[in-house]
Protein backbone atom coordinates (compact mmCIF):
# COMPACT_ATOMS: atom_id res chain seq x y z
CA UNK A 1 117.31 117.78 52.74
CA UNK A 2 120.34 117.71 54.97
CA UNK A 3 121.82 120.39 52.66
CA UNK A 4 119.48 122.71 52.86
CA UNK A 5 119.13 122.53 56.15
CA UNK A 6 122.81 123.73 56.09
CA UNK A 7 122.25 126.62 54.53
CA UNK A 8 119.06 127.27 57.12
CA UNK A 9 116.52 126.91 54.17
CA UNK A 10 113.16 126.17 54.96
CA UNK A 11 112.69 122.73 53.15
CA UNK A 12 109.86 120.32 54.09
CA UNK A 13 111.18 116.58 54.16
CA UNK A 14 112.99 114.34 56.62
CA UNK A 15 116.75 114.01 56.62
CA UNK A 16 118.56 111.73 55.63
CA UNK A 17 119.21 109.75 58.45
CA UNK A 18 115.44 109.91 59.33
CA UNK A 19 114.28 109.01 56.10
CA UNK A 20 116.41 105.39 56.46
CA UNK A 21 113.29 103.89 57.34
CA UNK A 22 112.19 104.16 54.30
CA UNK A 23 115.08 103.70 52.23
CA UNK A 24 116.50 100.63 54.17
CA UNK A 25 113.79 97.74 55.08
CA UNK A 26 116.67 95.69 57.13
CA UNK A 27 117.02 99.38 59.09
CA UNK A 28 113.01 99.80 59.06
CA UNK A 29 112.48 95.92 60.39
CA UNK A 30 115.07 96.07 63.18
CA UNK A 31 114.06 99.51 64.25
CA UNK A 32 110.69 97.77 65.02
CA UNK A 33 111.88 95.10 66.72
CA UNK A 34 114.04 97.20 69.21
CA UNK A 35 111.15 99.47 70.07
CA UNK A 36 108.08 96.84 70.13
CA UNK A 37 106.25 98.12 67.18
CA UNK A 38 103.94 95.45 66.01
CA UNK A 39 105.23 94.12 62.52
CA UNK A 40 105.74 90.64 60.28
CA UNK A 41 108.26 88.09 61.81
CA UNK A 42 111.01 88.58 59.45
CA UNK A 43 114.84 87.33 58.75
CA UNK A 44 117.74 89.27 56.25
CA UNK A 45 119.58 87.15 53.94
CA UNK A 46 123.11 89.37 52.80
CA UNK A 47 123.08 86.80 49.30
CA UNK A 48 121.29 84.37 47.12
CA UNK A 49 122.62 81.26 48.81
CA UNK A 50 122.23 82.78 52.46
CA UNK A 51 118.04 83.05 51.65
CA UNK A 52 117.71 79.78 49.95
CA UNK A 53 119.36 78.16 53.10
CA UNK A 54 117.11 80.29 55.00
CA UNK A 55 113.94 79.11 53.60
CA UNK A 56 115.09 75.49 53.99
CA UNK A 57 116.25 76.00 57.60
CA UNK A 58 113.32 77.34 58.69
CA UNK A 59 110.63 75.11 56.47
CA UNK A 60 109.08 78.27 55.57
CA UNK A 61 105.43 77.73 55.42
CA UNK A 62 104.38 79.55 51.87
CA UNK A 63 102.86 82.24 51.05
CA UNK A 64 106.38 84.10 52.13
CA UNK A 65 107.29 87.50 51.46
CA UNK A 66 110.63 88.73 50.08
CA UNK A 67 111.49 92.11 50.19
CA UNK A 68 114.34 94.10 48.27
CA UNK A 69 116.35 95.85 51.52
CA UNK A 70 116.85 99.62 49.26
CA UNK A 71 114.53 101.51 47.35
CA UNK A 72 113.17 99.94 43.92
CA UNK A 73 110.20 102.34 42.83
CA UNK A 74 107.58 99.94 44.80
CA UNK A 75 108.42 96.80 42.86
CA UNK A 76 111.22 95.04 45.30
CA UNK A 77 108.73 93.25 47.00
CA UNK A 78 107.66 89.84 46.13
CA UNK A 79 105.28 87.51 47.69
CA UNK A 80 106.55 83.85 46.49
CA UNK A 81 103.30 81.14 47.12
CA UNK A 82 105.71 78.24 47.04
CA UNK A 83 109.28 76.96 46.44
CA UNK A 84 109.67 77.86 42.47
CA UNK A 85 108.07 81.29 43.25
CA UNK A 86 110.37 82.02 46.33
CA UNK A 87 113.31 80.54 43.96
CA UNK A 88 112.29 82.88 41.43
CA UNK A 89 112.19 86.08 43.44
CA UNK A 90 115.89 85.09 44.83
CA UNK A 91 117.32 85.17 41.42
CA UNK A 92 115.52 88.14 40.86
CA UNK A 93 116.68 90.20 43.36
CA UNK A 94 120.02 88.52 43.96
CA UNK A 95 121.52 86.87 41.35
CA UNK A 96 120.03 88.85 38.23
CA UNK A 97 120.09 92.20 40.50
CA UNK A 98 116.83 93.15 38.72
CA UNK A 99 116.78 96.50 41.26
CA UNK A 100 120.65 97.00 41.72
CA UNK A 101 122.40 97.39 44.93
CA UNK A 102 119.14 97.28 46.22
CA UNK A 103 119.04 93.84 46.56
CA UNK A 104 122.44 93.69 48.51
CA UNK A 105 119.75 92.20 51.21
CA UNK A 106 116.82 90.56 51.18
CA UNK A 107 114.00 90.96 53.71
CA UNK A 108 112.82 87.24 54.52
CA UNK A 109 109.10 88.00 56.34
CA UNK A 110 105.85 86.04 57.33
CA UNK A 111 103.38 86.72 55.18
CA UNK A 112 100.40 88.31 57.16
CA UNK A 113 96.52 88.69 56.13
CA UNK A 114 93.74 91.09 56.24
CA UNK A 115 93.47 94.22 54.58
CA UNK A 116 95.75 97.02 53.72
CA UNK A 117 95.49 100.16 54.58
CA UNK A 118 97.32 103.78 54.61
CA UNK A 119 97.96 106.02 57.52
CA UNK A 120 99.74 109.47 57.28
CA UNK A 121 100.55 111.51 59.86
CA UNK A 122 102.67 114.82 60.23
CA UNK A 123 105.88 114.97 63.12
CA UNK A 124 107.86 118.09 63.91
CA UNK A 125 110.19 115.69 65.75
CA UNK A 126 108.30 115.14 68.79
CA UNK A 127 104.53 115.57 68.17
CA UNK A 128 102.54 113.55 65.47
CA UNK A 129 99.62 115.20 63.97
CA UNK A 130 97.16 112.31 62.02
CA UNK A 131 95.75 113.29 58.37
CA UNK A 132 93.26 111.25 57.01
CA UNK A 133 93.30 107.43 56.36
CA UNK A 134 93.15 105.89 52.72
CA UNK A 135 93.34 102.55 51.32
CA UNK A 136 95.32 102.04 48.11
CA UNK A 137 95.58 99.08 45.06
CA UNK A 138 98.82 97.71 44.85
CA UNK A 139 98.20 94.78 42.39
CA UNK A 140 98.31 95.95 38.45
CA UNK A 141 94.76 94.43 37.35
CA UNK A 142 91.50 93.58 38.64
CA UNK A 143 90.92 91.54 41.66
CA UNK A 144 94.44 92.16 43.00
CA UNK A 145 95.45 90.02 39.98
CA UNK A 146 99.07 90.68 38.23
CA UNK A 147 102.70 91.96 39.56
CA UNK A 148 102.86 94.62 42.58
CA UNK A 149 103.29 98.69 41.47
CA UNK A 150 103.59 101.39 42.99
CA UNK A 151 99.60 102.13 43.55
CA UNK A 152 96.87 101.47 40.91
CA UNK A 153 94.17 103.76 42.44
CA UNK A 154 92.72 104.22 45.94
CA UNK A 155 90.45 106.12 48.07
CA UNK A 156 89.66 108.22 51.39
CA UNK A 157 88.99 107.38 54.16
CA UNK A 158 89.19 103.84 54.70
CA UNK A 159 86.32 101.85 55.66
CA UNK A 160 88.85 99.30 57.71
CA UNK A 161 89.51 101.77 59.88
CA UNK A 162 87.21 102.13 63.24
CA UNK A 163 87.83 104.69 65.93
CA UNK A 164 89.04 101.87 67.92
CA UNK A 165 91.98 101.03 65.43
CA UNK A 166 92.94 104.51 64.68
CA UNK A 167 93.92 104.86 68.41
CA UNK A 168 95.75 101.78 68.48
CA UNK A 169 97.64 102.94 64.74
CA UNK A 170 98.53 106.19 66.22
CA UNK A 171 99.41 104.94 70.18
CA UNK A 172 100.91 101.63 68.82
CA UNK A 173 102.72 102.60 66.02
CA UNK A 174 103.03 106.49 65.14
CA UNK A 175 103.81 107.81 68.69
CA UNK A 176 106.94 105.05 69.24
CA UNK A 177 107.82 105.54 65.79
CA UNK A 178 108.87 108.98 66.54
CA UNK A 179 109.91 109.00 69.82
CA UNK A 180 112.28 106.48 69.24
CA UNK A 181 113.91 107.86 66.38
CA UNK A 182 114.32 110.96 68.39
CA UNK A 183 115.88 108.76 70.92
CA UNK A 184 118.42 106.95 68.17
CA UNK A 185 119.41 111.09 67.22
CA UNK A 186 117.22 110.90 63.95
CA UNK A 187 114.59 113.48 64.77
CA UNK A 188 111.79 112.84 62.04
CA UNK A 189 110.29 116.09 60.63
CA UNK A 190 108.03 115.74 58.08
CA UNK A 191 104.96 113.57 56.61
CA UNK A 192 105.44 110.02 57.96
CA UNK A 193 103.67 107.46 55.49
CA UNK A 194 102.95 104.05 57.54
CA UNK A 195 101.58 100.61 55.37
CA UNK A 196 99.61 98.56 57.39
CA UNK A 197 98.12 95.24 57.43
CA UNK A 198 95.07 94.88 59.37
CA UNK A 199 95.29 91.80 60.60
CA UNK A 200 93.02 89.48 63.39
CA UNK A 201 95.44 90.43 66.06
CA UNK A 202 95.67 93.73 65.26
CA UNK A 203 97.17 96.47 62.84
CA UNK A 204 101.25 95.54 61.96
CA UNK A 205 103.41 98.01 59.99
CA UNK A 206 104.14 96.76 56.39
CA UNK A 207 106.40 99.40 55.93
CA UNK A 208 107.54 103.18 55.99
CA UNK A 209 107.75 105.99 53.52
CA UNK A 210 108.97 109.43 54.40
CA UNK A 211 107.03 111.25 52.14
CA UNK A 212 103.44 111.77 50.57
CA UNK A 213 102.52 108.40 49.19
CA UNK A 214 101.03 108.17 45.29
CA UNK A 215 98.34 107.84 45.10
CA UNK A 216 97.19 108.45 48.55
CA UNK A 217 98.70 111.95 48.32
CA UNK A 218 95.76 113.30 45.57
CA UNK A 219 93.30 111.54 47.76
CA UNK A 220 94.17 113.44 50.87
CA UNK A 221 94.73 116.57 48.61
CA UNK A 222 91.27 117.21 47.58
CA UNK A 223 90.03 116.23 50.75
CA UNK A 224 91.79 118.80 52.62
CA UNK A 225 89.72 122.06 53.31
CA UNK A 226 92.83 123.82 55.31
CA UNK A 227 95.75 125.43 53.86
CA UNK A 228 98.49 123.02 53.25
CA UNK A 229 101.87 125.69 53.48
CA UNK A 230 100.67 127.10 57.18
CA UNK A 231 100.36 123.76 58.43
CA UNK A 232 103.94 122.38 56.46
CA UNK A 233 105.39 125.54 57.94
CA UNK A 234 104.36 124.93 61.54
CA UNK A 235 105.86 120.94 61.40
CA UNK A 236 109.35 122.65 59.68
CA UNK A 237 108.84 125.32 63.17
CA UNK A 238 108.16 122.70 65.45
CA UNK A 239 104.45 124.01 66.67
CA UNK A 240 101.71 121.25 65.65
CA UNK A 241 100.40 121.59 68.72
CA UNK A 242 99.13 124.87 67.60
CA UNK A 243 97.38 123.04 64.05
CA UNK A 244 94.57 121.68 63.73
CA UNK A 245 92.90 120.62 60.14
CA UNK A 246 89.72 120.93 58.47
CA UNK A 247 89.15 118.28 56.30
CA UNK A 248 86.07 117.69 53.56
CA UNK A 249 83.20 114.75 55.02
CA UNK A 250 83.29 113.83 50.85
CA UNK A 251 84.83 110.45 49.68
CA UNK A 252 87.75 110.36 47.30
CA UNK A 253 88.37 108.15 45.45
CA UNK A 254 91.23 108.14 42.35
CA UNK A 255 92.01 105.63 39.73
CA UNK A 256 96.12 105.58 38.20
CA UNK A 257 96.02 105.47 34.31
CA UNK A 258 99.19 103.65 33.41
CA UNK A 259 101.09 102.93 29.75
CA UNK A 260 101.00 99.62 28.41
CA UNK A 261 103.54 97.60 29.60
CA UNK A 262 103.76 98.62 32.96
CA UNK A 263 105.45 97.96 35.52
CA UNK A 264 108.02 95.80 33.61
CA UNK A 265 108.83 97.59 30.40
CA UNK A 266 106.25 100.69 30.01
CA UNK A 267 105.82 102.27 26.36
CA UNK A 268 106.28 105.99 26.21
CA UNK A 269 104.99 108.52 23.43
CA UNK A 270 101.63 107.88 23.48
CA UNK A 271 99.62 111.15 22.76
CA UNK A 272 97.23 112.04 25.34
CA UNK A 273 93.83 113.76 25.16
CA UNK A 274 91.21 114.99 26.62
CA UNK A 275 92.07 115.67 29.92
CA UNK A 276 90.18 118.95 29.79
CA UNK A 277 87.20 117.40 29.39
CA UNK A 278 87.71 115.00 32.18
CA UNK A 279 88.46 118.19 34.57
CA UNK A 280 85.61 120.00 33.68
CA UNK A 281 83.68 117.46 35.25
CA UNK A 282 81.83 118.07 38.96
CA UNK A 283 84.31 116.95 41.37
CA UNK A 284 87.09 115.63 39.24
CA UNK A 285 90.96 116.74 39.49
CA UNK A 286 93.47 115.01 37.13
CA UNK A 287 96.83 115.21 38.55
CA UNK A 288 100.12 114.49 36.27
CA UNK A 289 102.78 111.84 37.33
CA UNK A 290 104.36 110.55 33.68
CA UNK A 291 103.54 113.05 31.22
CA UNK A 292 105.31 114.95 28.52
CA UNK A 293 104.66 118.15 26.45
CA UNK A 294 105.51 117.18 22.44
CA UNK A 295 104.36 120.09 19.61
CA UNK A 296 102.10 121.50 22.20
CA UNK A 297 100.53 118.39 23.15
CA UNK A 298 100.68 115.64 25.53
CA UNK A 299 102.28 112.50 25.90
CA UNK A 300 103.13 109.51 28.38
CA UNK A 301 106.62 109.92 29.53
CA UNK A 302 106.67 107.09 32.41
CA UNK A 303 104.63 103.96 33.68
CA UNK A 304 101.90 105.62 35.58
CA UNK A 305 101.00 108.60 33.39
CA UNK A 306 97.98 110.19 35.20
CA UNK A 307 95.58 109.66 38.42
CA UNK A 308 91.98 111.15 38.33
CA UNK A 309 90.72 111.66 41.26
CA UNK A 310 87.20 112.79 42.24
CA UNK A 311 84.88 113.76 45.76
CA UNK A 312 81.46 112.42 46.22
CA UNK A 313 78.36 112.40 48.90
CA UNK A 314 79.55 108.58 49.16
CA UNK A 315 82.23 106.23 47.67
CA UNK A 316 79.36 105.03 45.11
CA UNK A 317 79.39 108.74 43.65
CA UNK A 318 82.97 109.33 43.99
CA UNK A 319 83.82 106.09 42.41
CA UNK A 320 81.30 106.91 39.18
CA UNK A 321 82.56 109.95 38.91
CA UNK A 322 86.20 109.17 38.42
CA UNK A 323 85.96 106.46 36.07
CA UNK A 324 83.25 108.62 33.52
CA UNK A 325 86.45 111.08 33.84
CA UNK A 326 89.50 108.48 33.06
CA UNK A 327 86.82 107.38 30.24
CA UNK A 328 86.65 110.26 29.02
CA UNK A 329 90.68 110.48 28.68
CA UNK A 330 92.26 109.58 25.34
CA UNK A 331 95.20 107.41 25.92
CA UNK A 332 96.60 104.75 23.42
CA UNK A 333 97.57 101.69 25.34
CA UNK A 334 96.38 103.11 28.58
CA UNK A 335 95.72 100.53 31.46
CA UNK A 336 93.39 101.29 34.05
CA UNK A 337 91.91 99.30 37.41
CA UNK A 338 88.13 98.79 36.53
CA UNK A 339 87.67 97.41 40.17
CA UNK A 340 88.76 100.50 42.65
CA UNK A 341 86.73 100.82 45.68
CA UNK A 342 84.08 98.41 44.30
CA UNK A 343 84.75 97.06 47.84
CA UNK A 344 83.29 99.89 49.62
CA UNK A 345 79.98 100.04 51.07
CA UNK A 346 77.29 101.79 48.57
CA UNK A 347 75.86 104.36 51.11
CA UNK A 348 79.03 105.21 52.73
């Protein structure tokens, strides 16, 4: 990003500098402590022995939460339930260096409780401008069973998230967010991603991405009744304050289908069919994340292969609509969620 910006290209992201809260977690955690933004109590450990002594120091209470400090494709974080777990996520991350250098340091955090959720909003550098909510499925099978991933299916908006709480996301969180990295010289321009827990005491930041989340980003897609490349080109010009976006009442809701053996070791080559089919049906969009074209055809080329997403009246229509289309999809050792917004009110 900074190097088009160089050469005075329009290009929608955040630099790099601004984008650090994402791609550092030790940057991302202290940046919330300095400017009061509500998040997990949380210590760094710079090696393997540094964290165990940690752990013992303190006389961590388990669950505990252990967090790879760079980016590792929404895997580095690991919530250990007692001693051998948390001993077993230090090795991972430390001494085998399962996600490289980004394990150099380890985010030690509390682990908190209530329910996830997903808030994106747009800055030009000063102003935020909210987009719709969502609420996403991190775990890899049903009943938040299995390893963590980087989203197994979702939906829009979320039901966690009163009036009430969406003022205290976007005055709590969102507006210090950006103001103070304007204030540290790191101007963020761009879509601001912000995981929350929802807790008793009130909403606390999980952590940052600076960019469109997957798969929140086909939820708020099809949801979206505006033009998306006025309203990208007003954050890039700095007028938000002129925006304003017309979104769908209709539910989303989107389910990922992955390839076997994902997230640890995914199989690629599987042919893929019938993803026609699956389109043509009311209120369904399949969007592409790991997929190939082979003799005309396709295949899985990654560990989550496709999302299907669909709109209903209510989640309940939504929901059955998107899982008749990923049924409908042909995919040899494909993995799917069966449980996706199951959680969600039937008449909303």
């Amino acid at each position: 990003m900074d190097e088009f910006q160089k050469r005075d290209l329009a290009v929608f992201g955040a630099t790099q500098s601004a984008a650090e809260i994402e791609s550092s977690k030790v940057f991302a955690k202290e940046f919330m402590k300095k400017h009061k933004i509500p998040t997990a109590r949380f210590d760094v450990a710079c090696s393997a022995a540094e964290a165990r002594a940690l752990l013992k120091k303190k006389k961590t209470e388990f669950p505990v939460v252990l967090k790879a400090d760079g980016l590792a494709g929404g895997k580095g974080v690991l919530v250990a339930r007692g001693k051998k777990e948390a001993d077993e996520a230090i090795e991972a991350l430390q001494v085998e260096r399962r996600f490289g250098v980004a394990g150099d340091r380890v985010v030690v955090e509390e682990f908190l409780e209530g329910h996830e959720a997903s808030f994106f909003a747009l800055s030009d550098g000063q102003r935020v401008l909210p987009l719709v909510t969502c609420q996403d499925y991190k775990r890899l099978s049903d009943g938040d069973e299995g390893p963590n991933t980087g989203g197994m299916g979702g939906y829009s908006p979320s039901v966690h998230i009163d009036a009430d709480t969406f003022r205290s996301i976007m005055d709590g969180i969102l507006v210090p967010t950006v103001a103070g990295l304007a204030e540290e010289g790191r101007p963020y321009c761009g879509v601001l991603y912000v995981g929350l827990m929802l807790t008793k005491k009130g909403p606390r930041v999980l952590e940052y991405n600076a960019r469109f989340g997957d798969p929140e980003a086909e939820l708020i897609a099809v949801r979206m009744k505006s033009d998306l490349i006025p309203i990208l080109q007003a954050t890039l010009a700095g007028r938000l304050e002129e925006i304003n976006i017309d979104w769908l009442k209709a539910r989303s809701v989107c389910v990922v289908l992955a390839s076997r053996g994902y997230p640890d070791e995914p199989e690629i080559g599987a042919p893929i069919g019938g993803i026609d089919d699956a389109e043509a049906l009311e209120g369904v969009e399949v969007f592409h994340a790991g997929t190939a074209v082979k003799d005309g055809k396709f295949i899985a080329a990654g560990g989550r292969v496709l999302t299907v997403t669909a709109l209903g009246a209510t989640f309940a229509q939504a929901r059955e609509r998107c899982y008749e289309a990923a049924q409908t999809i042909q995919f040899e050792g494909g993995q799917f969620r069966t449980d996706i917004a199951r959680d969600t009110p039937e008449s909303a």
